[in-house]
Protein backbone atom coordinates (compact mmCIF):
# COMPACT_ATOMS: atom_id res chain seq x y z
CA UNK A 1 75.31 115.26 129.93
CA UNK A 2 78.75 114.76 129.09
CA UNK A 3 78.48 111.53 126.65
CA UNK A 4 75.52 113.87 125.16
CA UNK A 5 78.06 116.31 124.42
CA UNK A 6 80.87 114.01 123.20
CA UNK A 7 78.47 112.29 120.83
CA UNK A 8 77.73 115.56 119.56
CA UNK A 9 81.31 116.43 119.03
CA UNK A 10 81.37 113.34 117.07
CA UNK A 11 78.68 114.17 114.76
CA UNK A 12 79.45 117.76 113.79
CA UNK A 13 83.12 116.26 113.32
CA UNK A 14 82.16 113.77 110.86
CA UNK A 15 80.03 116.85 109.16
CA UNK A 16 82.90 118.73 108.79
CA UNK A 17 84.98 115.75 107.96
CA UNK A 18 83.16 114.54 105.20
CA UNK A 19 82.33 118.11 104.10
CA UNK A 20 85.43 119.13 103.46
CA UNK A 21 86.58 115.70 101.96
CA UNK A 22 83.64 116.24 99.53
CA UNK A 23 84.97 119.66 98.20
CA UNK A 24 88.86 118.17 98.11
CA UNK A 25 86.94 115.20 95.49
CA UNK A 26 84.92 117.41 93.70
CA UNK A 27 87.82 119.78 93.02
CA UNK A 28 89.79 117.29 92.26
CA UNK A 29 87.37 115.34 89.67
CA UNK A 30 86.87 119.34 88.52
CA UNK A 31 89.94 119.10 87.32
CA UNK A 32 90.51 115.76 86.03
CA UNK A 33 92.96 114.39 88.88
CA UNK A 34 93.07 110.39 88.68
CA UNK A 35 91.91 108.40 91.74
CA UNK A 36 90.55 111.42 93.02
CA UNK A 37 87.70 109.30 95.61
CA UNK A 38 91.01 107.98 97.49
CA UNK A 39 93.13 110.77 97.42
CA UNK A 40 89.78 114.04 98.24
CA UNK A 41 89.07 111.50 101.68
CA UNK A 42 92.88 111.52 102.35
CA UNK A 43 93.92 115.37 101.69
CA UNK A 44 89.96 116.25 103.43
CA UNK A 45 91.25 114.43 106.56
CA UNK A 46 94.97 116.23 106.93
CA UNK A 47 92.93 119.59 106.69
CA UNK A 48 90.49 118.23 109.05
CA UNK A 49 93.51 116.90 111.47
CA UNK A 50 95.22 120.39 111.71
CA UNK A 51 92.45 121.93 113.79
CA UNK A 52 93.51 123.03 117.12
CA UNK A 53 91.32 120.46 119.12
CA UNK A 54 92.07 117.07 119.05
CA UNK A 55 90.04 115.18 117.17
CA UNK A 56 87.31 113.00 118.97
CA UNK A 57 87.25 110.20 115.49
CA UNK A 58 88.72 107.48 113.62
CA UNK A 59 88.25 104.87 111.45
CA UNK A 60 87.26 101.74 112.67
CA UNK A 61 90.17 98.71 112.07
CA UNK A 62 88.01 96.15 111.16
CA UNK A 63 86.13 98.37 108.64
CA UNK A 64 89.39 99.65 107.42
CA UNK A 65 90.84 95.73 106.70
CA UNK A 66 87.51 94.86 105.04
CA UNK A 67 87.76 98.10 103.00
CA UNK A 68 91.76 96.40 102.38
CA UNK A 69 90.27 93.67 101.51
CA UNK A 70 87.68 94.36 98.95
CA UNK A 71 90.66 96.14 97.24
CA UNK A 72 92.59 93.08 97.83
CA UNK A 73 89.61 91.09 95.59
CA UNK A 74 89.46 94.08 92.99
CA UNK A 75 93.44 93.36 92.63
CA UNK A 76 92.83 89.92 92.64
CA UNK A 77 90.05 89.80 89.26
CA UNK A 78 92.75 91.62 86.78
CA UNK A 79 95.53 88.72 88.49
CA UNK A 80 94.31 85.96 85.47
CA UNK A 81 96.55 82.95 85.08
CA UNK A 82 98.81 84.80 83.08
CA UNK A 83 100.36 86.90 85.81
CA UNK A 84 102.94 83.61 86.73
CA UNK A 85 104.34 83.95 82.78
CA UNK A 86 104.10 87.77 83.43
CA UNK A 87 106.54 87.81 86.66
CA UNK A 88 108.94 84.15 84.53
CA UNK A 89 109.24 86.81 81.34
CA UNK A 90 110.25 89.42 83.73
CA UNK A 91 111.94 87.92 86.71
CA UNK A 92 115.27 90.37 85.85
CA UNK A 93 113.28 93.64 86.72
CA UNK A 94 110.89 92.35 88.50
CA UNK A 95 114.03 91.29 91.26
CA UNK A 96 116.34 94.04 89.92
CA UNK A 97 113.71 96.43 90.94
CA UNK A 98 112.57 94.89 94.88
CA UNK A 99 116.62 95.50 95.58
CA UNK A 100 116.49 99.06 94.32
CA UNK A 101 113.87 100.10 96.59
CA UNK A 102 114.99 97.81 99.41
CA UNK A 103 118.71 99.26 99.03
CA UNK A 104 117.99 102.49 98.80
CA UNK A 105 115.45 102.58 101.60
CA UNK A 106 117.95 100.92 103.90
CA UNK A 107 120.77 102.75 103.00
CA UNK A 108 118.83 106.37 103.41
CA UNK A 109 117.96 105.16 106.58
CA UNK A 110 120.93 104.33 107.70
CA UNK A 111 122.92 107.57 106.44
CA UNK A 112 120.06 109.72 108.30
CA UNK A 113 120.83 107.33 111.76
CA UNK A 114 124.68 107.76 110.92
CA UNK A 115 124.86 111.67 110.42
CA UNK A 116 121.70 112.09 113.60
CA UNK A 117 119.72 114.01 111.21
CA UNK A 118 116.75 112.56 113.29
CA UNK A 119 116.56 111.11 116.59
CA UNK A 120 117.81 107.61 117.75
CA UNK A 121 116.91 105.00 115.33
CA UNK A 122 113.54 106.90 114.04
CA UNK A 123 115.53 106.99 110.22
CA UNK A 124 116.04 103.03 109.93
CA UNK A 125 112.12 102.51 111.00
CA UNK A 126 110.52 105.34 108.87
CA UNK A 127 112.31 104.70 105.66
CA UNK A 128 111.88 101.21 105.61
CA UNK A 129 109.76 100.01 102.49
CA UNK A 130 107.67 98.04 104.62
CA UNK A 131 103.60 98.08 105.98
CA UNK A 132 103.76 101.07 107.26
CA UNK A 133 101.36 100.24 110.13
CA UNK A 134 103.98 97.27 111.12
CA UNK A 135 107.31 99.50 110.96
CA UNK A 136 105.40 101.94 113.26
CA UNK A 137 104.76 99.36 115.95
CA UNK A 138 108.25 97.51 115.51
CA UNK A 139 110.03 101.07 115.47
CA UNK A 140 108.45 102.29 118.68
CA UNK A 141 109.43 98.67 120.39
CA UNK A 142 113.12 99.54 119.21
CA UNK A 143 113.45 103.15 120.60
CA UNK A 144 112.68 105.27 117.72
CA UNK A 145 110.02 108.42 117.79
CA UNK A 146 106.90 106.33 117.24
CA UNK A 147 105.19 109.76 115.96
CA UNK A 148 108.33 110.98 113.31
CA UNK A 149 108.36 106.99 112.14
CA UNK A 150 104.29 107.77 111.43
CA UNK A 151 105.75 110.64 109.82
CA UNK A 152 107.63 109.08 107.79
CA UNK A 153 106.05 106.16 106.66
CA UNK A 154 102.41 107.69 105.80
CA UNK A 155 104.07 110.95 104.05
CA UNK A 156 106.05 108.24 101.77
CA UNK A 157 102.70 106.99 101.16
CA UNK A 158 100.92 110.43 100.53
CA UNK A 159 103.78 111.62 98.52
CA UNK A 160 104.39 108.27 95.85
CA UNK A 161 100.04 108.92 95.72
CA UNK A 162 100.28 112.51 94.12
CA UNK A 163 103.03 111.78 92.33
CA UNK A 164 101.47 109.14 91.02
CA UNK A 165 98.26 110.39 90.10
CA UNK A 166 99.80 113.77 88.57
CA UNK A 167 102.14 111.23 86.15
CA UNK A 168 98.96 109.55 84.97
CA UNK A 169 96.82 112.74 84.62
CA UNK A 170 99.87 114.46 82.04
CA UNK A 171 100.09 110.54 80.34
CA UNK A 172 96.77 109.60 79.82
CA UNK A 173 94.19 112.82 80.32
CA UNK A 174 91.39 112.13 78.46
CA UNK A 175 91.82 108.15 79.02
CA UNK A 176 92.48 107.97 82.61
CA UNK A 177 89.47 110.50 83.16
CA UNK A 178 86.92 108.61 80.88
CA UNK A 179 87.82 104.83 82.88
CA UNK A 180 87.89 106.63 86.07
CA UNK A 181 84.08 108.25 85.37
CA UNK A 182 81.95 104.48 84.86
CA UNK A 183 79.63 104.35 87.07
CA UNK A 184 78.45 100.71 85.70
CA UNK A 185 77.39 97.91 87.75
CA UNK A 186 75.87 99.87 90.44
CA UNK A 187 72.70 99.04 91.57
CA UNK A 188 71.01 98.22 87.91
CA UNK A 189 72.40 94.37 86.29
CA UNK A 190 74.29 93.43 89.56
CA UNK A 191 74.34 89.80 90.43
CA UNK A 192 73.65 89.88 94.31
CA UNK A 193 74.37 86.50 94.60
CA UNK A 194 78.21 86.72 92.95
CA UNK A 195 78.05 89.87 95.31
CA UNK A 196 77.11 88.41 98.62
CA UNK A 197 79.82 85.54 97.86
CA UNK A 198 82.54 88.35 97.43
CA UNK A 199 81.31 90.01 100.86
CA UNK A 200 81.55 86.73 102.22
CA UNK A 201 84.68 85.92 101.08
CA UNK A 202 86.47 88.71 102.00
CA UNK A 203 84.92 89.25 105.68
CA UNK A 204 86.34 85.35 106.28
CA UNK A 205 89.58 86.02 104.89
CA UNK A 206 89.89 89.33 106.60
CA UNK A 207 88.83 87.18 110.06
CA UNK A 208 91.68 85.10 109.36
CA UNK A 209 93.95 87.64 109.07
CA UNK A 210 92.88 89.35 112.12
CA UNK A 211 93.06 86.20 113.80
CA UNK A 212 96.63 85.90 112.98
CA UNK A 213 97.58 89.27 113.77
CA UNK A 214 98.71 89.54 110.12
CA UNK A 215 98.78 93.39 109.64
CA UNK A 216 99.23 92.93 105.83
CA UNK A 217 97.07 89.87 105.82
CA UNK A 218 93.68 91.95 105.10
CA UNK A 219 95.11 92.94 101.51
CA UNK A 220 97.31 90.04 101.05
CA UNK A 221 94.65 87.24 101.65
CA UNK A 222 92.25 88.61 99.49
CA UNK A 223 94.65 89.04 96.60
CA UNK A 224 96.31 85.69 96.39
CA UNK A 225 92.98 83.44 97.11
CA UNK A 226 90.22 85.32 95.22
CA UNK A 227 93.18 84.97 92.33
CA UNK A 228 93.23 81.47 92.85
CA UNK A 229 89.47 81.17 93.00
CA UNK A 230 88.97 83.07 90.27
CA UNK A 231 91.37 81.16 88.15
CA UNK A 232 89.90 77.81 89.00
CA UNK A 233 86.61 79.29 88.28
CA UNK A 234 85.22 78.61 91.84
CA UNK A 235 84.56 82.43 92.57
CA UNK A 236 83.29 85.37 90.25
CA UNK A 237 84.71 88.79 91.27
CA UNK A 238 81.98 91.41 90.58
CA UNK A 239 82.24 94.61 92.83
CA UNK A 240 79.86 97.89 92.08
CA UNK A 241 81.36 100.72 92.30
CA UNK A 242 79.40 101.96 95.07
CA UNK A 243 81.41 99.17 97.38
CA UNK A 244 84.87 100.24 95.83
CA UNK A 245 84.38 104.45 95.93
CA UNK A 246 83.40 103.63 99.88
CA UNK A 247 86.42 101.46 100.36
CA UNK A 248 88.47 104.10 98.81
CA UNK A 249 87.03 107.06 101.41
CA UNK A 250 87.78 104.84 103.84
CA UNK A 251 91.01 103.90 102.78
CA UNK A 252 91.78 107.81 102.05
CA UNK A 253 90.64 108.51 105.87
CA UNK A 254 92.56 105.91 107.38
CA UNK A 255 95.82 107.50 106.34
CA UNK A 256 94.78 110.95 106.64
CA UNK A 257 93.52 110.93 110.25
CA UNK A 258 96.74 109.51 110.99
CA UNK A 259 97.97 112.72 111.52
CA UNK A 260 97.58 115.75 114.02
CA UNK A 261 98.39 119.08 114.82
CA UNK A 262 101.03 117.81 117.68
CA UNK A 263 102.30 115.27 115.19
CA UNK A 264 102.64 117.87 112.21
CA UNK A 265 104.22 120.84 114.32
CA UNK A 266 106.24 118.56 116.21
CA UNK A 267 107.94 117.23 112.81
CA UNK A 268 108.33 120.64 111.43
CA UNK A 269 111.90 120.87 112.40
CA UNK A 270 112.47 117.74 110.26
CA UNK A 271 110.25 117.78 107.30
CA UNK A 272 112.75 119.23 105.07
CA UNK A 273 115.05 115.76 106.11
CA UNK A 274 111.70 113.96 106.14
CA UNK A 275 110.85 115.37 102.56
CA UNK A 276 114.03 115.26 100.89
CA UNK A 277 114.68 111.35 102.10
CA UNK A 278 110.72 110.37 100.61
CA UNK A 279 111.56 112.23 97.76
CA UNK A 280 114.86 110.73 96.77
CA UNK A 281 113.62 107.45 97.17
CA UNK A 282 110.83 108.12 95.11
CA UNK A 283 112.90 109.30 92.49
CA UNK A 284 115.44 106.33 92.39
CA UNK A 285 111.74 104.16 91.63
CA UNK A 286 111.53 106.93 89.46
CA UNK A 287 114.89 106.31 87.44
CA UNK A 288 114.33 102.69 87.22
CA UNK A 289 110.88 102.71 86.11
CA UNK A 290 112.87 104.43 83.10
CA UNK A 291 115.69 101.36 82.38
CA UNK A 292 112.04 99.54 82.23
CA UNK A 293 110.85 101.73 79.40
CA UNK A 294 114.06 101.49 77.85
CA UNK A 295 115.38 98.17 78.39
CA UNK A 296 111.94 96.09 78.38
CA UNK A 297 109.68 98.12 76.47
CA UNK A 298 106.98 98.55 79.31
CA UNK A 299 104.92 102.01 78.95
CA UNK A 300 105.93 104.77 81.21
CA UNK A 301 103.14 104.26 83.52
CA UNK A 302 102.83 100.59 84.04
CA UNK A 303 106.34 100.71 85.07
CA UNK A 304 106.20 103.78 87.09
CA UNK A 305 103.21 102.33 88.77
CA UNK A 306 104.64 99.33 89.02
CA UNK A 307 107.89 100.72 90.71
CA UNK A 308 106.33 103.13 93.07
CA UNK A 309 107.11 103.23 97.11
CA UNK A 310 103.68 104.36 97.95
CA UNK A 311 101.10 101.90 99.47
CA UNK A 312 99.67 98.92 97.21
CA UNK A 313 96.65 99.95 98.03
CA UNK A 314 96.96 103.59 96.95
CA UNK A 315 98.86 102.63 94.06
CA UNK A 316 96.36 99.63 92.58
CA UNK A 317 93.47 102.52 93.32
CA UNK A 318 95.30 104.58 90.72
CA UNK A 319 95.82 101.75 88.29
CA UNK A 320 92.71 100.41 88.29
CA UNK A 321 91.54 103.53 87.28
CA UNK A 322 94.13 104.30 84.55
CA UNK A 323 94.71 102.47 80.83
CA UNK A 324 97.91 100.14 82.38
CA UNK A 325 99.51 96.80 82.02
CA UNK A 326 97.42 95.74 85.30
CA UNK A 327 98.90 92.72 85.67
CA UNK A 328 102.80 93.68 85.56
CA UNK A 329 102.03 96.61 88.13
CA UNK A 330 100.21 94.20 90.75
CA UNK A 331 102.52 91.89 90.22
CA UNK A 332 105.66 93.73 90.54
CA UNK A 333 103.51 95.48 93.65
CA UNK A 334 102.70 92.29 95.51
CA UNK A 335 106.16 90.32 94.74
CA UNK A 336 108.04 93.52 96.49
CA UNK A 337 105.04 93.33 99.39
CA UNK A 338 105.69 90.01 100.33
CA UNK A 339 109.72 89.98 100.15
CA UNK A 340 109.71 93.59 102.11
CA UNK A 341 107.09 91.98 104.67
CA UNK A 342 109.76 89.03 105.30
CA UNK A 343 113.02 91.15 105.05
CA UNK A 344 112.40 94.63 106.34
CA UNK A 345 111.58 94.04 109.86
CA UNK A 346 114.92 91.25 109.86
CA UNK A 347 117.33 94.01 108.39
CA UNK A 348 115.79 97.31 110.04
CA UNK A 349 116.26 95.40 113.88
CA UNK A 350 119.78 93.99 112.52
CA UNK A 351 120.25 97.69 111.95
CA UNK A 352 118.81 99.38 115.01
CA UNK A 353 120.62 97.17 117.45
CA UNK A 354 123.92 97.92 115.39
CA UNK A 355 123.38 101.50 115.60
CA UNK A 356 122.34 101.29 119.57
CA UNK A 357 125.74 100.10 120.01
C-alpha cells in the first residue's frame, strides 16, 4: 500500500513538474526569450523544488550524461577543421581570457574564505570555475558546506544562463527568434541510419566516461571524437530536433532539481554574498568579452558567449540557437573546460589546506 502511494506521489509530481515547466517555456517563447526549452525546464523545476514537501524525483545520471552527450555531438558538427586555425589566430585571448576567469574565481574565493563571509572553506569550492558537479564532491571531502558549494556553483550557472540569453534577445531579436523556431529534420527527411550511428556513438562514449568516473567526460568525449570523426568524414552528425529539445528539458531539470526548500532557506543568510560574488565574476567575463570587441574585432555576442562562466552546456544551448561565430565560442568554451578541469581542483585543495591552517 505504501509503494502504491509513493508511486503515486511520483506521478502527480512529474504532472506538476512538467506542467509548470511547460508554462515557464511557453511564456518564455511568448516573449521571444532565446534557449527558452533549456532555461522553462530549469526555472519550472526551482518553482517546483520550493514546495514544502520534499520532493520524491530526479533525473536519472545516465540519462542526464547521454542528454550531455548528444549536446556534446551537436557541439562537435559546428567544430570543422578550421577550429585549430581559429584557437592559432587567437591564442592571445583565447589564454588571456582562461586566466581572467581562473584569477578572478580564485581570488573571490579566497577573499570570501579570508574575511569568513561564508563558512570554512565553502568560498574556495563554490567559486571555483570548475564542473560544478566535481567541485561539489571535492568541496564536501575538504570541509566546506556541501549544500552552500551547490549553491554556489549551480546559481553561477543559472545566473551566466539569463544573462546570457537576455544579451542575445536585445542583440539579435528577430534573428535569434527565427533560428531558434526550425523545427526541420524532425521526423520527415531524417536519415535513421546517420541517426542510429549518432545514438550509438554517443551511448559508447558516454559508457566510457562512466567507466572512468570522468564527471566531465559525458560532454567532453562526445565533443572532441564526433569532431574528429566528423572531420575525417567517418561519422555524419544529424540530430532532429525532437532529440536535442528533450536533451535540453533534461539538461534544464538536472540543474533545477538541484535545489530545495532546506537548501534555498538555509542559504538565505548568504545569497546577497552568494549573489554579489556570481555576479562580479560574471561581469569581469563581461569586461573582457569587451577588449575582444575592441581589440580583435569579434561581435559582442560571440565573445560574450564565448567568455561566459556559466555551464558549456547551457551556454552552447544558447549559441546554437543564436546567429554567432560558433566555432570561436566552443572553442574558447572547451579550451577553458579542459585547463579548469586540470587546474581547479590542484589550486582550490592547495588553497583549502592553506586556509585550514
Amino acid at each position: 500500500m505504501n509503494l502504491l502511494i509513493v508511486k503515486n506521489q511520483k506521478y502527480f509530481e512529474w504532472a506538476i513538474l512538467s506542467t509548470v515547466s511547460i508554462l515557464s517555456t511557453f511564456i518564455l517563447n511568448v516573449i521571444h526569450v532565446p534557449a527558452s526549452f533549456l532555461l522553462g525546464p530549469m526555472i519550472g523545476s526551482i518553482i517546483f523544488s520550493l514546495k514544502k514537501t520534499k520532493t520524491t524525483i530526479k533525473i536519472n545520471n545516465y540519462l542526464f550524461s547521454l542528454s550531455q552527450g548528444f549536446l556534446g555531438l551537436l557541439i562537435a558538427k559546428s567544430l570543422k577543421s578550421s577550429v585549430l586555425p581559429e584557437i592559432y589566430s587567437h591564442y592571445i585571448p583565447f589564454f588571456l581570457g582562461v586566466l581572467v576567469i581562473i584569477f578572478t574565481s580564485t581570488f573571490i574565493g579566497f577573499l570570501l574564505t579570508k574575511m569568513k563571509l561564508l563558512p570554512g572553506t565553502t568560498a574556495i569550492w563554490g567559486s571555483s570555475p570548475g564542473a560544478a558537479y566535481a567541485m561539489t564532491i571535492l568541496g564536501e571531502a575538504y570541509g566546506a558546506d556541501v549544500r552552500l558549494v551547490a549553491v554556489m556553483q549551480y546559481l553561477r550557472v543559472i545566473c551566466a544562463t539569463i544573462i546570457a540569453s537576455v544579451i542575445e534577445f536585445f542583440i539579435n531579436r528577430k534573428t535569434s527568434y527565427q533560428n531558434k523556431i526550425v523545427y526541420h529534420n524532425t521526423f520527415y527527411h531524417l536519415d535513421y541510419l546517420v541517426l542510429f550511428e549518432n545514438i550509438l556513438l554517443t551511448f559508447f562514449l558516454v559508457m566510457v566516461a562512466k567507466s572512468l568516473k570522468s564527471s566531465s567526460g559525458s560532454l567532453l568525449f562526445p565533443i572532441i571524437i564526433g569532431a574528429i570523426l566528423q572531420n575525417f568524414n567517418i561519422v555524419n552528425i544529424e540530430l532532429p530536433y525532437w532529440l536535442l529539445f528533450t536533451c535540453y528539458v533534461i539538461i534544464g531539470w538536472s540543474i533545477g532539481l538541484k535545489f530545495d526548500r532546506d537548501i534555498i532557506v538555509k542559504s538565505l543568510n548568504f545569497l546577497p554574498k552568494i549573489l554579489i560574488s556570481t555576479l562580479t565574476l560574471i561581469g569581469v567575463c563581461g569586461l573582457f568579452s569587451v577588449i575582444l570587441v575592441k581589440f580583435y574585432k569579434i561581435d559582442i555576442l560571440t565573445a560574450y558567449l564565448a567568455m561566459s562562466p556559466g555551464g558549456s552546456d547551457s551556454i552552447a544551448i544558447i549559441a546554437e540557437s543564436a546567429p554567432v561565430d560558433m566555432p570561436f565560442v566552443m572553442a574558447m568554451q572547451i579550451l577553458r573546460f579542459i585547463i579548469v578541469i586540470i587546474t581547479a581542483p590542484i589550486i582550490s585543495k592547495y588553497l583549502s589546506k592553506k586556509m585550514s591552517l
